[in-house]
PDB file of N, CA and C in Angstrom:
ATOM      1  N   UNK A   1       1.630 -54.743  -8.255  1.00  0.00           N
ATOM      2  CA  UNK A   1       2.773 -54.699  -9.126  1.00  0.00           C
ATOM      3  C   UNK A   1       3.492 -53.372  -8.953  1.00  0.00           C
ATOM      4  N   UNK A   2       4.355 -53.809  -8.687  1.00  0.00           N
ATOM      5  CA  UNK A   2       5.691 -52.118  -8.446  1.00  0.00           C
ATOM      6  C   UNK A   2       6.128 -51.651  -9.824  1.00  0.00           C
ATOM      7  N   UNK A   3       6.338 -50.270  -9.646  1.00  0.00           N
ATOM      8  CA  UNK A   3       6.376 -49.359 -10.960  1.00  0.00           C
ATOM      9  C   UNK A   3       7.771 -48.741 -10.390  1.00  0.00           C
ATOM     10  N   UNK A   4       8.759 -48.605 -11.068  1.00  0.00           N
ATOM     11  CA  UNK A   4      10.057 -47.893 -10.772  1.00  0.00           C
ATOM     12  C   UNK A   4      10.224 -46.515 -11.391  1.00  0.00           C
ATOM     13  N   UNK A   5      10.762 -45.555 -10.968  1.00  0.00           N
ATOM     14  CA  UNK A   5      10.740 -44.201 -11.400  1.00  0.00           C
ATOM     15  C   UNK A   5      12.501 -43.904 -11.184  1.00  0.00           C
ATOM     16  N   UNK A   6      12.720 -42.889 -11.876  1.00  0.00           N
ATOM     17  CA  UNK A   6      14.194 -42.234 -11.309  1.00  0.00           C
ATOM     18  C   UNK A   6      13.975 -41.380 -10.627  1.00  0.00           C
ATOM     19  N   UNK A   7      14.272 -40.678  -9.410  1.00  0.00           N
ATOM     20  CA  UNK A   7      14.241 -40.062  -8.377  1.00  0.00           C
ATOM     21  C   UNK A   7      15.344 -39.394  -7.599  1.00  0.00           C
ATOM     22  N   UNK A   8      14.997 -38.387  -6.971  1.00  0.00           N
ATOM     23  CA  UNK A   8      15.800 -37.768  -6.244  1.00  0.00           C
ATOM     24  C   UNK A   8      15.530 -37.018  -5.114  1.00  0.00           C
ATOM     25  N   UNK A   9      15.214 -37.353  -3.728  1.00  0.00           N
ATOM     26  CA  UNK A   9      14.959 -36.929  -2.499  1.00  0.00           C
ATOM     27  C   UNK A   9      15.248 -35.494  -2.072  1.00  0.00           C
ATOM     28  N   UNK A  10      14.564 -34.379  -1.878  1.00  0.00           N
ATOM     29  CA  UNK A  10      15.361 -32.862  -2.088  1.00  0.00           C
ATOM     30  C   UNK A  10      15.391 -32.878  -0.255  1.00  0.00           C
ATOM     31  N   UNK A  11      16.503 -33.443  -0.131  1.00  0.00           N
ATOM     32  CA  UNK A  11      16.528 -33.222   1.682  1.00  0.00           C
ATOM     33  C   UNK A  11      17.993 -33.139   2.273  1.00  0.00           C
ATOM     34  N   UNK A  12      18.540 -31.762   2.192  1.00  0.00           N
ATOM     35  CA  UNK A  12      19.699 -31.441   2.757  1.00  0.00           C
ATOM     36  C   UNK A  12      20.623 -31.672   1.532  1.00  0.00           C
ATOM     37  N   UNK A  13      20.316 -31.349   0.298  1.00  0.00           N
ATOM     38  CA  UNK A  13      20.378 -31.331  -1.041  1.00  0.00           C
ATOM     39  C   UNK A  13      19.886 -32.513  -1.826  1.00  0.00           C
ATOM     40  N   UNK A  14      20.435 -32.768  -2.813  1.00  0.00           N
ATOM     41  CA  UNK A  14      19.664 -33.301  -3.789  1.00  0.00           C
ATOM     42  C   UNK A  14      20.298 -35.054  -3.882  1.00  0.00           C
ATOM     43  N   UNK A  15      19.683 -35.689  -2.870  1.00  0.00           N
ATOM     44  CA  UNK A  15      19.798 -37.515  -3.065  1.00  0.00           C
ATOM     45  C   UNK A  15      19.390 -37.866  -3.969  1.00  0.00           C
ATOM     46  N   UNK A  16      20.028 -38.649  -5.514  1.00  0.00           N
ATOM     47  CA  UNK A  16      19.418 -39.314  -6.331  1.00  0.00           C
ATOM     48  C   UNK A  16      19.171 -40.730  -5.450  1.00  0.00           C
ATOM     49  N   UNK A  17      18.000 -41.645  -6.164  1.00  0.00           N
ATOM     50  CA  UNK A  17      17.783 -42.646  -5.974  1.00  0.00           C
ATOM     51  C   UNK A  17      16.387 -43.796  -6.649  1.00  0.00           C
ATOM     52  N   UNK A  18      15.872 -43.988  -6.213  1.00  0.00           N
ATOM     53  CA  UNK A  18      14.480 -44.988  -7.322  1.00  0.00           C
ATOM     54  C   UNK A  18      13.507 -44.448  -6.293  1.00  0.00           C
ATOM     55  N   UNK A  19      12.212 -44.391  -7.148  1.00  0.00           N
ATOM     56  CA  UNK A  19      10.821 -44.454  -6.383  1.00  0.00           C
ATOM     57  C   UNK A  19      10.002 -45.330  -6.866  1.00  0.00           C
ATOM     58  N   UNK A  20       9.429 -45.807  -6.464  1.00  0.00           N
ATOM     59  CA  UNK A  20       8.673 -47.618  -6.178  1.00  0.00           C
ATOM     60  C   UNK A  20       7.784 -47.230  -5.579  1.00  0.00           C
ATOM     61  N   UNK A  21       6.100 -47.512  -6.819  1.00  0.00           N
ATOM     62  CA  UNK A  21       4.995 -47.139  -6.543  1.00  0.00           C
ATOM     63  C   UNK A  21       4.160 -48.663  -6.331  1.00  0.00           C
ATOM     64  N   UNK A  22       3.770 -48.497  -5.452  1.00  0.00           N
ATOM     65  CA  UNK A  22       3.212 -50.413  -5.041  1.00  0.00           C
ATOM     66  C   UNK A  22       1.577 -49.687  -5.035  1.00  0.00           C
ATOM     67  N   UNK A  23       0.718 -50.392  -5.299  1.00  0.00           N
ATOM     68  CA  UNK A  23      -0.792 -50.251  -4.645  1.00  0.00           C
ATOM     69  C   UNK A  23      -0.671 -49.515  -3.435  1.00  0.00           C
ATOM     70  N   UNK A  24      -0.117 -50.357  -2.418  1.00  0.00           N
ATOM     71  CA  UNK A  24      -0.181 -49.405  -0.686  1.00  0.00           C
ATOM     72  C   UNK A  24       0.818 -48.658  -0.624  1.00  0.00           C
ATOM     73  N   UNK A  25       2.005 -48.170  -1.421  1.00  0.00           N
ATOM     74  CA  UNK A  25       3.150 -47.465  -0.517  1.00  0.00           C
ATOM     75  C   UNK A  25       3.959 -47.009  -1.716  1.00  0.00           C
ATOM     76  N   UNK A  26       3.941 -45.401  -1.659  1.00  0.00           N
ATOM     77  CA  UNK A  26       5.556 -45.080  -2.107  1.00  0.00           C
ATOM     78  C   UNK A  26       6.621 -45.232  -1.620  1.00  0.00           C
ATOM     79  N   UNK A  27       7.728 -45.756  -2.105  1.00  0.00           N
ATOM     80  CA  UNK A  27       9.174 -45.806  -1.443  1.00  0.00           C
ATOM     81  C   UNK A  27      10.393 -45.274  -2.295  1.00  0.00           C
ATOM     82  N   UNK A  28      10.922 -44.289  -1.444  1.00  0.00           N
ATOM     83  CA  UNK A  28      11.983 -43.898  -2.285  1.00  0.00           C
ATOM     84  C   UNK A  28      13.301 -44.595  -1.352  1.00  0.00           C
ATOM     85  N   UNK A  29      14.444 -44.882  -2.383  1.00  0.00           N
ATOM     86  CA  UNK A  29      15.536 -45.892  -1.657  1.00  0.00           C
ATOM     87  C   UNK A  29      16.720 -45.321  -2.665  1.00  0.00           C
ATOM     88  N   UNK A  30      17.837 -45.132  -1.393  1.00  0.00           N
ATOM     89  CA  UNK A  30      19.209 -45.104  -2.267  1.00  0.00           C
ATOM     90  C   UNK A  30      20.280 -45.853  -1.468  1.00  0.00           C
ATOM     91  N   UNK A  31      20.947 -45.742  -1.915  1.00  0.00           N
ATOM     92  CA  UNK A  31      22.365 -46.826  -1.067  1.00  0.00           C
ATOM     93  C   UNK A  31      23.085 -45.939  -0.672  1.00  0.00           C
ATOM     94  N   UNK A  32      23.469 -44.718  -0.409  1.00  0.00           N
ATOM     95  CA  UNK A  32      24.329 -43.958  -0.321  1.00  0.00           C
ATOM     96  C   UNK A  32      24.162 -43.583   1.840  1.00  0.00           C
ATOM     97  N   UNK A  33      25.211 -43.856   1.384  1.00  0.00           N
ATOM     98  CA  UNK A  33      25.346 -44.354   3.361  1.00  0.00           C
ATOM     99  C   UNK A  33      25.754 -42.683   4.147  1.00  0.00           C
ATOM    100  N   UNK A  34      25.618 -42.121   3.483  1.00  0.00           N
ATOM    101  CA  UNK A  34      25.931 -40.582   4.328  1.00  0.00           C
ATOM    102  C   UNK A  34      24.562 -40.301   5.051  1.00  0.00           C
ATOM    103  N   UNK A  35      23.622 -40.985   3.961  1.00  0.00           N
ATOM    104  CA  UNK A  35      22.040 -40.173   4.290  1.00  0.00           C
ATOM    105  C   UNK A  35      21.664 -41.080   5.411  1.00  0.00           C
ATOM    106  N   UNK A  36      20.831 -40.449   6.510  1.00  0.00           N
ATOM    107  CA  UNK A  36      20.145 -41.168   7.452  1.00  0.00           C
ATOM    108  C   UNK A  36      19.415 -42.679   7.275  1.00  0.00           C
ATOM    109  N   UNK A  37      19.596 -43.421   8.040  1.00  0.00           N
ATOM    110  CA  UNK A  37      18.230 -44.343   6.959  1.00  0.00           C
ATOM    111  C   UNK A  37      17.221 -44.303   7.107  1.00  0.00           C
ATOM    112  N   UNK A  38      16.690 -43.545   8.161  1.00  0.00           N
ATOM    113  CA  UNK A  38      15.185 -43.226   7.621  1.00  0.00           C
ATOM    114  C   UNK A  38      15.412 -42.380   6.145  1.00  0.00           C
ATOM    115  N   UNK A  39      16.123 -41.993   5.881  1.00  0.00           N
ATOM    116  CA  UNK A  39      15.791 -41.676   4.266  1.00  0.00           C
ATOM    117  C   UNK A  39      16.506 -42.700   2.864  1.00  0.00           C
ATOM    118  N   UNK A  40      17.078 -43.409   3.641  1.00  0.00           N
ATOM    119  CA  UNK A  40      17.878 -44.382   2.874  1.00  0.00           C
ATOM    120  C   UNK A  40      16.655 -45.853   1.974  1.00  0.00           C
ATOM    121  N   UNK A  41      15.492 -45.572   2.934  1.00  0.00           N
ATOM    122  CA  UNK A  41      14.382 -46.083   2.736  1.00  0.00           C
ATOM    123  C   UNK A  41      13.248 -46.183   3.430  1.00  0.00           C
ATOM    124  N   UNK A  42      12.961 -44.739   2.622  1.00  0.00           N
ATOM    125  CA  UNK A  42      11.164 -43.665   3.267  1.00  0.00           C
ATOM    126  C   UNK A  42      10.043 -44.542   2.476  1.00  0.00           C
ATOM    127  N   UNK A  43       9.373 -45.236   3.344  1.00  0.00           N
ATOM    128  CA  UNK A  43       7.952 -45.744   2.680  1.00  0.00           C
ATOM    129  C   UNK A  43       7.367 -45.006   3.380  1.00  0.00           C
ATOM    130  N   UNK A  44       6.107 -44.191   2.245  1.00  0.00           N
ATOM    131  CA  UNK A  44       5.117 -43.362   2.528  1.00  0.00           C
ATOM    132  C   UNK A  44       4.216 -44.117   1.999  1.00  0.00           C
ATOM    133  N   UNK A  45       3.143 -44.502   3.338  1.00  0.00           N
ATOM    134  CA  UNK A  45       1.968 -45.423   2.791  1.00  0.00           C
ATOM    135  C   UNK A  45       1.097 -44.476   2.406  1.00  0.00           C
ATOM    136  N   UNK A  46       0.537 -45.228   1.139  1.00  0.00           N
ATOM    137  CA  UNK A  46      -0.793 -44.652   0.444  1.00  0.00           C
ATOM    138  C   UNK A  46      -2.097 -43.883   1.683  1.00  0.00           C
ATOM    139  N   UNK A  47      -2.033 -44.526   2.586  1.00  0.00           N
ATOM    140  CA  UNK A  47      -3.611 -43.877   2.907  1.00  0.00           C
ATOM    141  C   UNK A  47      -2.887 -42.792   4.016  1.00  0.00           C
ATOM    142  N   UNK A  48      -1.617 -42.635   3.976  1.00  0.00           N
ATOM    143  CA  UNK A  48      -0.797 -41.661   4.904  1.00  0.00           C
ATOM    144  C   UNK A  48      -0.613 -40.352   4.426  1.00  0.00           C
ATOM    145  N   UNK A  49      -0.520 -40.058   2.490  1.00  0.00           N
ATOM    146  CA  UNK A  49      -0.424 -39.737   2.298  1.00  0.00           C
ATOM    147  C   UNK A  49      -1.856 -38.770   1.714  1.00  0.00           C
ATOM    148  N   UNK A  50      -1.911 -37.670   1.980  1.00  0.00           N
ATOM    149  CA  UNK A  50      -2.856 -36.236   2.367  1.00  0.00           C
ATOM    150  C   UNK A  50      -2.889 -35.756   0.886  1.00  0.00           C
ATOM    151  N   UNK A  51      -1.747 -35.274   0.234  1.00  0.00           N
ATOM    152  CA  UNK A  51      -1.947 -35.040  -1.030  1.00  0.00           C
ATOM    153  C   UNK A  51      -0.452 -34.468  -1.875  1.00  0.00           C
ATOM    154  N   UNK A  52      -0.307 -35.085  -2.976  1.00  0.00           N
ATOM    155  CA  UNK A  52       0.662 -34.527  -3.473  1.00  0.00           C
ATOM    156  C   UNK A  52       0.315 -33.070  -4.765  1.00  0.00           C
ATOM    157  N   UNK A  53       1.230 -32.209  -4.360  1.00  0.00           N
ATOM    158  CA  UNK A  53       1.723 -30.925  -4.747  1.00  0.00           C
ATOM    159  C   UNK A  53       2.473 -30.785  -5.856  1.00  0.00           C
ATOM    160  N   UNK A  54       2.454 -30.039  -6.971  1.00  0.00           N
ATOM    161  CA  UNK A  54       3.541 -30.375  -7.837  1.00  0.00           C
ATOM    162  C   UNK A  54       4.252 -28.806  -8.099  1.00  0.00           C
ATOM    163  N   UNK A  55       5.844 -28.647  -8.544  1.00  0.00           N
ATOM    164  CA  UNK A  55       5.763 -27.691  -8.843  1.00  0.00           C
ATOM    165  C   UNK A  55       6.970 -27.662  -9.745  1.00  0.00           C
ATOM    166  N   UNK A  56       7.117 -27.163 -11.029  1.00  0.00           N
ATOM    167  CA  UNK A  56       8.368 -26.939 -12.126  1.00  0.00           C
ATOM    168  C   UNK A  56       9.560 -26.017 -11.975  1.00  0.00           C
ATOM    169  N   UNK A  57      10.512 -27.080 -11.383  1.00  0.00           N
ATOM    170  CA  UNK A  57      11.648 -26.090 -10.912  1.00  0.00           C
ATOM    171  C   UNK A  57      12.352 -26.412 -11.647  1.00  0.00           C
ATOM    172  N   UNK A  58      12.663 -26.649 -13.087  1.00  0.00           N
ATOM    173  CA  UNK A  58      13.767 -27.164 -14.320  1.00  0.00           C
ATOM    174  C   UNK A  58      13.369 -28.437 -14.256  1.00  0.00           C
ATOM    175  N   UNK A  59      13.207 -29.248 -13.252  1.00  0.00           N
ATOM    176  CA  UNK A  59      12.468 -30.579 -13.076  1.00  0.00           C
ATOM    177  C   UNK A  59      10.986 -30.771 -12.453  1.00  0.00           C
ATOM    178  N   UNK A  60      10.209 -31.721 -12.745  1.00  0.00           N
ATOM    179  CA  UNK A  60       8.731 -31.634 -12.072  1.00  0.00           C
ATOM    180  C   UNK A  60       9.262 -32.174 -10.673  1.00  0.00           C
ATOM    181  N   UNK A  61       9.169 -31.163  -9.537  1.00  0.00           N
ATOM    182  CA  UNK A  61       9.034 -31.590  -8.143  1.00  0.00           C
ATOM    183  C   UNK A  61       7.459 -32.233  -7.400  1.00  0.00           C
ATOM    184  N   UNK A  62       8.103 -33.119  -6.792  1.00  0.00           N
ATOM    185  CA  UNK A  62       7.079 -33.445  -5.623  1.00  0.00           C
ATOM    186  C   UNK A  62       6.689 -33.547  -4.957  1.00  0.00           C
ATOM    187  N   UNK A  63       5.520 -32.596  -3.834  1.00  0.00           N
ATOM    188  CA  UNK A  63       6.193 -32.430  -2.600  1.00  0.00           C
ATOM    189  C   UNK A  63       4.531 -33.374  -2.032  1.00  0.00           C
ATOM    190  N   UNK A  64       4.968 -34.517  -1.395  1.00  0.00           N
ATOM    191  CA  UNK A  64       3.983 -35.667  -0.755  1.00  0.00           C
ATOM    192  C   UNK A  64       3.702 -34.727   0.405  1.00  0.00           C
ATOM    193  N   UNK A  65       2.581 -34.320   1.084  1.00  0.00           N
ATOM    194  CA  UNK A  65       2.003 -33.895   2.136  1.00  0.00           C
ATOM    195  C   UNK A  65       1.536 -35.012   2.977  1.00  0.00           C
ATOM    196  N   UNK A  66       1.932 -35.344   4.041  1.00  0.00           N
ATOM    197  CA  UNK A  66       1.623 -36.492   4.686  1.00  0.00           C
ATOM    198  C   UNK A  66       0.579 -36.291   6.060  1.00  0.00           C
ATOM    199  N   UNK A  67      -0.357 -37.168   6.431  1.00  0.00           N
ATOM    200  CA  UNK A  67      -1.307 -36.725   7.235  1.00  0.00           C
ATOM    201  C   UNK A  67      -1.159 -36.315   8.378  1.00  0.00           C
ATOM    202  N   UNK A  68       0.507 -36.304   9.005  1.00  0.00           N
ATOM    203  CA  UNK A  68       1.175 -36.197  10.080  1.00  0.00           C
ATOM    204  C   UNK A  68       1.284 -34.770   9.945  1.00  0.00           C
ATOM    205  N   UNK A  69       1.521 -34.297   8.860  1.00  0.00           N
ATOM    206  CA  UNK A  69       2.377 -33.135   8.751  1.00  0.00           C
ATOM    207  C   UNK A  69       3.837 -32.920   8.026  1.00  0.00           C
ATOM    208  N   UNK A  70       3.928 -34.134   7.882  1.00  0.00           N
ATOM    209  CA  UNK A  70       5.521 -34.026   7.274  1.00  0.00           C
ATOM    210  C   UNK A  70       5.236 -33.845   5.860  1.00  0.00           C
ATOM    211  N   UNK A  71       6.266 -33.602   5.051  1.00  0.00           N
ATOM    212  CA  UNK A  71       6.415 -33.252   3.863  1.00  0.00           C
ATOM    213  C   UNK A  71       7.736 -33.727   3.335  1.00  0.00           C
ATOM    214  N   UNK A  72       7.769 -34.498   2.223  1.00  0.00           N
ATOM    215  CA  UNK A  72       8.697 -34.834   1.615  1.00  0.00           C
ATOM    216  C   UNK A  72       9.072 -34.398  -0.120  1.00  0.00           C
ATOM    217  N   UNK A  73      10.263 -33.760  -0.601  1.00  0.00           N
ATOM    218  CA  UNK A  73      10.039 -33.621  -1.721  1.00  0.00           C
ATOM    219  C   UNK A  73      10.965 -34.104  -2.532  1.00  0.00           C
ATOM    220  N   UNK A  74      10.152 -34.404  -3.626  1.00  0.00           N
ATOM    221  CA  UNK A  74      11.320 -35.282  -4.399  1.00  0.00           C
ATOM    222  C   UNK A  74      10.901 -35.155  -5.854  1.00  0.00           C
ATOM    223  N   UNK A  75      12.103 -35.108  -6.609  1.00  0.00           N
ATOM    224  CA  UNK A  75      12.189 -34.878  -7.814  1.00  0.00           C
ATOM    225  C   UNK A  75      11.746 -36.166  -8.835  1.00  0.00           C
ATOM    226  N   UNK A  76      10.320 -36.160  -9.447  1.00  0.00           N
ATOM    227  CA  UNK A  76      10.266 -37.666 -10.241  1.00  0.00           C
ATOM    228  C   UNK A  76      10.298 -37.587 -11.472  1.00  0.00           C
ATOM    229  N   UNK A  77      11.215 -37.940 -12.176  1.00  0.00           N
ATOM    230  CA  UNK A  77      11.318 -38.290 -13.445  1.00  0.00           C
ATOM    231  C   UNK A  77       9.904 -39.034 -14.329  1.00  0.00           C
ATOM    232  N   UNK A  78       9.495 -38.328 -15.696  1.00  0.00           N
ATOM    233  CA  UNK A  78       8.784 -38.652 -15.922  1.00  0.00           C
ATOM    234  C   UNK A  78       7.305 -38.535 -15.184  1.00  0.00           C
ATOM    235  N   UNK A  79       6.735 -37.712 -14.889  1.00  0.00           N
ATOM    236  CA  UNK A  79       5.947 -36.829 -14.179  1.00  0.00           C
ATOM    237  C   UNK A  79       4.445 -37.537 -14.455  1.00  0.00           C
ATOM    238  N   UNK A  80       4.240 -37.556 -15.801  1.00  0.00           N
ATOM    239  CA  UNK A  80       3.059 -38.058 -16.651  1.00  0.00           C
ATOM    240  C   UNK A  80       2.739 -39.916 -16.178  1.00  0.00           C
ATOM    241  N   UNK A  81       3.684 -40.634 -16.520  1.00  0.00           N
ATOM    242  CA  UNK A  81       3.644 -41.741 -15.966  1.00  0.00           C
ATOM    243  C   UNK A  81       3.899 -41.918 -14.619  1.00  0.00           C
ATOM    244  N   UNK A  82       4.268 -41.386 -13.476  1.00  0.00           N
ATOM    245  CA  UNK A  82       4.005 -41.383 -12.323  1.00  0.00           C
ATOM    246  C   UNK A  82       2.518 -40.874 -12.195  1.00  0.00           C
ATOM    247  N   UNK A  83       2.018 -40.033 -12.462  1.00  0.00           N
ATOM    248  CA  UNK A  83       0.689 -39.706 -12.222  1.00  0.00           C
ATOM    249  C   UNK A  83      -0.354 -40.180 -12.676  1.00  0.00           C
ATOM    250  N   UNK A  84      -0.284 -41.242 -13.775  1.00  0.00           N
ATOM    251  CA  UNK A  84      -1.152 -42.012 -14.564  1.00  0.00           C
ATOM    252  C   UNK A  84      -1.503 -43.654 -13.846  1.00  0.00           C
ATOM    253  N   UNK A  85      -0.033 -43.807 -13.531  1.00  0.00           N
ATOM    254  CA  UNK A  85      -0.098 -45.135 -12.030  1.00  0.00           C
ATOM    255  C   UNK A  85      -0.440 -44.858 -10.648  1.00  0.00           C
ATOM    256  N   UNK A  86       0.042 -43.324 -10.592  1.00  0.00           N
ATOM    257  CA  UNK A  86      -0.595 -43.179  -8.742  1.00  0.00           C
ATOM    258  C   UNK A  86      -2.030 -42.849  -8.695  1.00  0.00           C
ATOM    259  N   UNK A  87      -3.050 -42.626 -10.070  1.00  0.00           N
ATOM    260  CA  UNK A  87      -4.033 -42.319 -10.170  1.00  0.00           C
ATOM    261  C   UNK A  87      -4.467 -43.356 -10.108  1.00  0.00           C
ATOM    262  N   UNK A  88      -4.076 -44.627 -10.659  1.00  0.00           N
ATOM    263  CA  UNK A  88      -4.989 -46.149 -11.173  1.00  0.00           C
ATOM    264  C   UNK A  88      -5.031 -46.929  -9.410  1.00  0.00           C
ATOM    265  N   UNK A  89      -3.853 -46.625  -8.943  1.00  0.00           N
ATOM    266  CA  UNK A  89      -3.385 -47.366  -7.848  1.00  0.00           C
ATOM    267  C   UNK A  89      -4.371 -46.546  -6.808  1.00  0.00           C
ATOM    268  N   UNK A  90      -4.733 -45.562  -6.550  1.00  0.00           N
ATOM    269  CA  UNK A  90      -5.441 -44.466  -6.113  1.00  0.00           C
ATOM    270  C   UNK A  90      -7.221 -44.104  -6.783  1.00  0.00           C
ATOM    271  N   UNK A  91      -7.799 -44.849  -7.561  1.00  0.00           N
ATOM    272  CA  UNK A  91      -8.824 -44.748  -7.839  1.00  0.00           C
ATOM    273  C   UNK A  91      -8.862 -43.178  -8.507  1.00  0.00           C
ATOM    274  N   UNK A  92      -8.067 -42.638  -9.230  1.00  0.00           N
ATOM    275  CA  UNK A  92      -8.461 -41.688  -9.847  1.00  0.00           C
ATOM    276  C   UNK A  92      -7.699 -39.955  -9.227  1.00  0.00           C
ATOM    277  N   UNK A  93      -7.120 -40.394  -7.860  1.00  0.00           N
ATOM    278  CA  UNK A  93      -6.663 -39.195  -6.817  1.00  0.00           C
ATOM    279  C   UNK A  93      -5.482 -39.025  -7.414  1.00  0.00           C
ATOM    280  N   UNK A  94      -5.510 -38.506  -8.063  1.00  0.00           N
ATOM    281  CA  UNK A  94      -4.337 -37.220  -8.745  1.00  0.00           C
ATOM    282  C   UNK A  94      -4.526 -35.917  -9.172  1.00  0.00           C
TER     283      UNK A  94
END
Protein backbone atom coordinates (compact mmCIF):
# COMPACT_ATOMS: atom_id res chain seq x y z
CA UNK A 1 0.00 0.00 0.00
CA UNK A 2 1.49 3.49 -1.11
CA UNK A 3 1.75 6.31 1.42
CA UNK A 4 1.91 9.92 -0.20
CA UNK A 5 4.03 12.68 1.34
CA UNK A 6 4.56 16.42 0.11
CA UNK A 7 7.96 16.78 -1.17
CA UNK A 8 10.53 18.62 -2.67
CA UNK A 9 13.71 17.30 -4.56
CA UNK A 10 16.83 19.74 -3.46
CA UNK A 11 18.59 19.31 -6.98
CA UNK A 12 19.67 22.44 -8.84
CA UNK A 13 17.20 24.17 -6.44
CA UNK A 14 14.25 23.35 -4.84
CA UNK A 15 11.58 20.91 -7.12
CA UNK A 16 8.34 20.60 -5.27
CA UNK A 17 6.58 17.38 -5.93
CA UNK A 18 4.95 13.92 -4.03
CA UNK A 19 6.95 11.09 -2.43
CA UNK A 20 5.36 7.61 -2.63
CA UNK A 21 6.51 5.13 -0.10
CA UNK A 22 5.55 1.48 -1.48
CA UNK A 23 7.04 -1.66 0.56
CA UNK A 24 9.95 -1.91 -2.31
CA UNK A 25 10.54 1.70 -3.53
CA UNK A 26 10.62 5.37 -2.79
CA UNK A 27 9.50 7.58 -5.61
CA UNK A 28 9.58 11.07 -5.82
CA UNK A 29 7.53 12.54 -9.08
CA UNK A 30 6.70 16.01 -10.40
CA UNK A 31 5.31 17.14 -13.73
CA UNK A 32 7.32 20.03 -14.24
CA UNK A 33 9.04 19.49 -17.63
CA UNK A 34 12.24 21.75 -17.15
CA UNK A 35 13.60 18.96 -14.76
CA UNK A 36 15.37 15.99 -16.37
CA UNK A 37 13.28 12.89 -16.20
CA UNK A 38 15.36 10.95 -14.51
CA UNK A 39 14.23 13.28 -11.81
CA UNK A 40 10.80 13.83 -13.07
CA UNK A 41 10.45 10.21 -11.67
CA UNK A 42 13.44 8.89 -9.27
CA UNK A 43 12.45 5.42 -7.87
CA UNK A 44 14.89 4.59 -5.20
CA UNK A 45 14.43 0.92 -4.44
CA UNK A 46 14.30 -0.09 -0.87
CA UNK A 47 17.19 -2.59 -0.75
CA UNK A 48 19.26 0.22 -2.90
CA UNK A 49 18.94 2.36 -0.46
CA UNK A 50 22.22 2.39 2.27
CA UNK A 51 20.72 4.78 4.69
CA UNK A 52 18.85 7.82 5.18
CA UNK A 53 20.39 11.02 6.94
CA UNK A 54 18.36 13.67 8.36
CA UNK A 55 19.07 17.18 8.91
CA UNK A 56 16.85 20.61 10.11
CA UNK A 57 17.31 23.26 7.72
CA UNK A 58 13.81 25.34 8.55
CA UNK A 59 12.45 22.07 7.02
CA UNK A 60 13.35 18.28 7.98
CA UNK A 61 15.75 17.36 5.00
CA UNK A 62 16.51 14.05 3.54
CA UNK A 63 19.38 13.02 2.26
CA UNK A 64 18.78 8.95 0.89
CA UNK A 65 22.43 7.53 0.63
CA UNK A 66 22.23 5.02 -2.04
CA UNK A 67 24.47 1.85 -2.32
CA UNK A 68 25.93 3.22 -5.56
CA UNK A 69 27.01 6.24 -4.06
CA UNK A 70 24.56 8.64 -5.12
CA UNK A 71 22.75 10.79 -2.86
CA UNK A 72 19.55 12.36 -3.15
CA UNK A 73 17.99 15.08 -1.02
CA UNK A 74 14.75 15.96 -0.47
CA UNK A 75 12.67 17.89 1.66
CA UNK A 76 9.66 15.58 3.38
CA UNK A 77 6.91 17.02 4.85
CA UNK A 78 5.81 15.60 7.93
CA UNK A 79 9.02 13.88 9.00
CA UNK A 80 7.39 11.70 11.93
CA UNK A 81 4.96 9.91 9.63
CA UNK A 82 7.39 9.29 6.94
CA UNK A 83 9.61 7.61 9.41
CA UNK A 84 6.98 5.61 11.22
CA UNK A 85 5.98 3.94 7.54
CA UNK A 86 9.60 3.64 6.23
CA UNK A 87 10.29 1.88 9.55
CA UNK A 88 7.14 -0.68 9.28
CA UNK A 89 7.87 -1.11 5.49
CA UNK A 90 11.65 -1.62 6.56
CA UNK A 91 11.31 -3.89 9.60
CA UNK A 92 12.19 -1.31 12.07
CA UNK A 93 15.40 0.56 9.86
CA UNK A 94 14.99 4.04 10.73
Amino acid sequence: MSKAFMCSLCHKGILGGGLYLEPQSVTYRTNKLTVDKKFRNLVLPMNEIREITWKWIIFPVATFHMVNGEEYKMIIFNKARFCKWYGEYNEGDM
